[in-house]
Protein backbone atom coordinates (compact mmCIF):
# COMPACT_ATOMS: atom_id res chain seq x y z
CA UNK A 1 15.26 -10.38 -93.68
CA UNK A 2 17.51 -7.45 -92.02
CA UNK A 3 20.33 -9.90 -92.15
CA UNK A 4 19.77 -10.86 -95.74
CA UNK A 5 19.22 -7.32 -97.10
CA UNK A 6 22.42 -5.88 -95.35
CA UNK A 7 24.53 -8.91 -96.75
CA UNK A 8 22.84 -8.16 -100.78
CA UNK A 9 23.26 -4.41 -100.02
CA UNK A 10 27.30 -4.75 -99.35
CA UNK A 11 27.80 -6.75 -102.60
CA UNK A 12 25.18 -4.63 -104.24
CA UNK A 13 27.53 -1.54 -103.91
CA UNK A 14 30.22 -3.85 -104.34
CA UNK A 15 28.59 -4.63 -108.27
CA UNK A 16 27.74 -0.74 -108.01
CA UNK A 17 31.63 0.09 -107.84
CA UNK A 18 32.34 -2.45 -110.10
CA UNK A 19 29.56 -1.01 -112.43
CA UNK A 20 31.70 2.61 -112.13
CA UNK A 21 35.12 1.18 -112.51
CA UNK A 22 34.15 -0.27 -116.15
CA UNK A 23 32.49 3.07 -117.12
CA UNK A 24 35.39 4.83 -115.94
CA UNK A 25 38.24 2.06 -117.70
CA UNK A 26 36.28 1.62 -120.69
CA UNK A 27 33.65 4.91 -121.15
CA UNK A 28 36.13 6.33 -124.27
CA UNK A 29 36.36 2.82 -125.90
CA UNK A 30 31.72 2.31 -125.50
CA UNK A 31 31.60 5.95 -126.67
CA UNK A 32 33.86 5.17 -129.70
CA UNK A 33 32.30 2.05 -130.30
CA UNK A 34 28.56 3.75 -129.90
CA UNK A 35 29.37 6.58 -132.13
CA UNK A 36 29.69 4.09 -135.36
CA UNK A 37 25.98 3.81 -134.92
CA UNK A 38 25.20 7.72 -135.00
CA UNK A 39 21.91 7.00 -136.94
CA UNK A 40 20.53 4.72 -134.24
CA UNK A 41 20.82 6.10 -131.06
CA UNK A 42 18.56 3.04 -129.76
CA UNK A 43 21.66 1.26 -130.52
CA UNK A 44 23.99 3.53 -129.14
CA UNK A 45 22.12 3.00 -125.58
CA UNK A 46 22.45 -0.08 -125.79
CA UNK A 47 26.42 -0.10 -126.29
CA UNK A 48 27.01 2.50 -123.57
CA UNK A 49 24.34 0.72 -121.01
CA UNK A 50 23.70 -2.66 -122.34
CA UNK A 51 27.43 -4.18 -122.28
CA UNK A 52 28.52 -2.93 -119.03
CA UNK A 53 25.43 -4.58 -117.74
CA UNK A 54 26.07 -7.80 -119.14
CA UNK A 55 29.65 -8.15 -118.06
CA UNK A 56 28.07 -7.50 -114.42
CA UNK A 57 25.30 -9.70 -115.10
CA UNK A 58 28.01 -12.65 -115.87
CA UNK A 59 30.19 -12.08 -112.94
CA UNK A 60 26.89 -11.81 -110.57
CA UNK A 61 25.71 -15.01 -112.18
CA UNK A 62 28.69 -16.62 -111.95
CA UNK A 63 29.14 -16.08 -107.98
CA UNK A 64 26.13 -17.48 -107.68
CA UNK A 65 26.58 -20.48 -109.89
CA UNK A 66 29.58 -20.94 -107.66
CA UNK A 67 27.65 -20.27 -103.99
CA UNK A 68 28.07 -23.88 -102.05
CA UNK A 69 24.97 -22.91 -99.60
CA UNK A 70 22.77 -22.03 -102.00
CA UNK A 71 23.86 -24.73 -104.35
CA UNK A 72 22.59 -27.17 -101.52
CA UNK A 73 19.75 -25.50 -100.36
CA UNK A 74 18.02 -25.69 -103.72
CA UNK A 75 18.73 -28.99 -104.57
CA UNK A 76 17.30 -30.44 -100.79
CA UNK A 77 14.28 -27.88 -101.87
CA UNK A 78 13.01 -28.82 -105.01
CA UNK A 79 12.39 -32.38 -106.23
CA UNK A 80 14.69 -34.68 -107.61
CA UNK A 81 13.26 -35.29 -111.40
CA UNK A 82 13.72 -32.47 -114.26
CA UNK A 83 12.01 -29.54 -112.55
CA UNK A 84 9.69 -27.42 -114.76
CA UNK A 85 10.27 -23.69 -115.69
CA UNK A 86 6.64 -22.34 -114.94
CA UNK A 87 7.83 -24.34 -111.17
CA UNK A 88 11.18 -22.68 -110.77
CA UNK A 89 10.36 -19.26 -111.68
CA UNK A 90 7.52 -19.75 -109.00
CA UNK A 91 10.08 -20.91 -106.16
CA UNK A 92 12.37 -17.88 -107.67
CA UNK A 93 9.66 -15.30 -107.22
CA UNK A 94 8.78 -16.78 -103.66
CA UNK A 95 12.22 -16.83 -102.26
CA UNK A 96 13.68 -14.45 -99.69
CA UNK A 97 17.08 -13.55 -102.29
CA UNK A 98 15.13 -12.33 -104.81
CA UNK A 99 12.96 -9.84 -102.59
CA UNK A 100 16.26 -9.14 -100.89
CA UNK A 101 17.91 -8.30 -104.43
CA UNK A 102 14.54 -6.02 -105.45
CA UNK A 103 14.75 -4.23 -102.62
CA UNK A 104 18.56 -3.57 -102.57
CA UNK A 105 17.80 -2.25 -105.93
CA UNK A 106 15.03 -0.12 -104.86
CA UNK A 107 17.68 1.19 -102.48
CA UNK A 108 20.64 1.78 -104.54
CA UNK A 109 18.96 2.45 -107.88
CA UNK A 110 16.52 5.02 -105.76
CA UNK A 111 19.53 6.90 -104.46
CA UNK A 112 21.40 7.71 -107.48
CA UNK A 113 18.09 9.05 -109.24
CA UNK A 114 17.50 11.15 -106.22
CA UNK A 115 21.40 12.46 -106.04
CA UNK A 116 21.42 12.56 -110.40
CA UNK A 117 18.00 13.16 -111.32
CA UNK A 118 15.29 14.43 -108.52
CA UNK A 119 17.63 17.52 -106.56
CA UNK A 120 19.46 18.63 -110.19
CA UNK A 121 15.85 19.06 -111.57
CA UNK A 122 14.18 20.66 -108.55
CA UNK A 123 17.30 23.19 -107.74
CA UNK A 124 16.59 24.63 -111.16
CA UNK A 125 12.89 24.28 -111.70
CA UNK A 126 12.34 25.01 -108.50
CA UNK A 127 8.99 24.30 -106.89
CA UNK A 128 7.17 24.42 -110.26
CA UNK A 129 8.89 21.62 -111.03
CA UNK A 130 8.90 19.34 -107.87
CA UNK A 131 5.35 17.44 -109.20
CA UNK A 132 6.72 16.37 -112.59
CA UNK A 133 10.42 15.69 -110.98
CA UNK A 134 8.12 13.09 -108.49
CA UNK A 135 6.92 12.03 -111.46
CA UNK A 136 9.58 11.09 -113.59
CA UNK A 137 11.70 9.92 -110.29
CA UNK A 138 8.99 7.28 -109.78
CA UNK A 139 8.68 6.69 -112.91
CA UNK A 140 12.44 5.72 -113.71
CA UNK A 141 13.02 3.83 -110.41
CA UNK A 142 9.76 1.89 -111.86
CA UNK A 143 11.02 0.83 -114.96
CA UNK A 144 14.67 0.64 -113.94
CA UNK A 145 13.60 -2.05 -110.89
CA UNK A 146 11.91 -4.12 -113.07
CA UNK A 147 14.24 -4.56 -115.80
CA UNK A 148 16.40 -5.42 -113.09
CA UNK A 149 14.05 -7.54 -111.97
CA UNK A 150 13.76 -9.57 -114.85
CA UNK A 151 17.27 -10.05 -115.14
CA UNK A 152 17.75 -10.95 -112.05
CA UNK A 153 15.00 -13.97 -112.49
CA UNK A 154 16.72 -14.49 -115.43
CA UNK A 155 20.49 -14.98 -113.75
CA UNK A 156 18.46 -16.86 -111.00
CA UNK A 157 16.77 -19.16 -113.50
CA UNK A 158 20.59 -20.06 -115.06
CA UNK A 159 21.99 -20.17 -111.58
CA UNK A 160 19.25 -22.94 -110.90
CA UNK A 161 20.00 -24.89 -114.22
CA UNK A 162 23.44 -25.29 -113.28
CA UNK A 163 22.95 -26.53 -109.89
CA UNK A 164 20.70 -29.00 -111.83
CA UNK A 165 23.50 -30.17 -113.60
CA UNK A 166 25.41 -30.99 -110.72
CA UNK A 167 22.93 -31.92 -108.61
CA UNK A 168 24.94 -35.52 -108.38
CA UNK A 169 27.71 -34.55 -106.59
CA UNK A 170 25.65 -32.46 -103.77
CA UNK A 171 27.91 -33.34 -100.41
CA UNK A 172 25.59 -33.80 -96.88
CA UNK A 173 26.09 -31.62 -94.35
CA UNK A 174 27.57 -33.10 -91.30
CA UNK A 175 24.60 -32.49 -89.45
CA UNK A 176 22.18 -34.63 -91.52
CA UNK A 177 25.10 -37.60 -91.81
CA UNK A 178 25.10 -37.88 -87.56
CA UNK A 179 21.03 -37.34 -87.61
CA UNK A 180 20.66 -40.22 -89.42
CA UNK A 181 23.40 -42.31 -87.69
């Protein structure tokens, strides 16, 4: 697991970077765009937050639509016929990546509230205002990890349909060709 979570923690601060680089190309042009929408501010959240997301949420999905190992590894896993959705988010939530993924969230996600959020707070409040800093920390990480986990089930989930689609031109490995030679 070591292994698995240092490999998902150097692409998660690779998306991370790449998160930064749009907000730093394209924060004027989401600002301008959010500002049309002055009278919904739910709205405006969702330009400046909700669209950088979804590019990254594309070009994670797509690397992973596009991972050979783990293109072959689910298809020798799960049974040949149409596989049910109840079944596959089961073997999602069961497997290794997407523990590895929540935790390299927990990690990254954990850090920038503590660096942005937790030591602005409690340098000004002082110690008064350490329990409801705690409080709102844990309370942001909370929500924050679990709306990315649920889009990362969700990327997972189309990730799995595709390799589905082309589960007829899954290649052997060597090793199982000369095993059954």
């Amino acid at each position: 697991m070591k292994k698995l979570y240092l490999k998902k923690l150097k692409r998660g601060i690779g998306y991370a970077l790449i998160m930064y680089l749009i907000y730093g190309v394209g924060a004027d042009i989401l600002v301008t765009l959010s500002n049309f929408f002055k009278e919904h501010p739910f709205v405006q959240i969702l330009i400046t937050v909700g669209i950088p997301a979804v590019i990254l949420f594309w070009i994670a999905t797509y690397y992973r639509i596009n991972d050979t190992d783990k293109f072959k590894a689910y298809n020798r896993a799960v049974p040949y016929g149409q596989l049910k959705i109840k079944d596959d988010i089961i073997y999602t939530l069961k497997s290794p990546d997407l523990r590895g993924d929540i935790l390299v969230a927990l990690t990254l996600i954990g850090a920038y509230l503590i660096f942005n959020i937790l030591i602005p707070v409690i340098r000004l409040g002082g110690a008064r205002a350490i329990p409801a800093a705690l409080l709102s920390f844990s309370v942001m990480l909370l929500v924050a990890v679990l709306c990315y986990a649920v889009a990362d089930i969700i990327s997972w989930m189309i990730t799995h349909k595709n390799y589905l689609l082309d589960r007829d031109i899954v290649v052997m490995d060597k090793d199982l060709v000369n095993k059954d030679q």
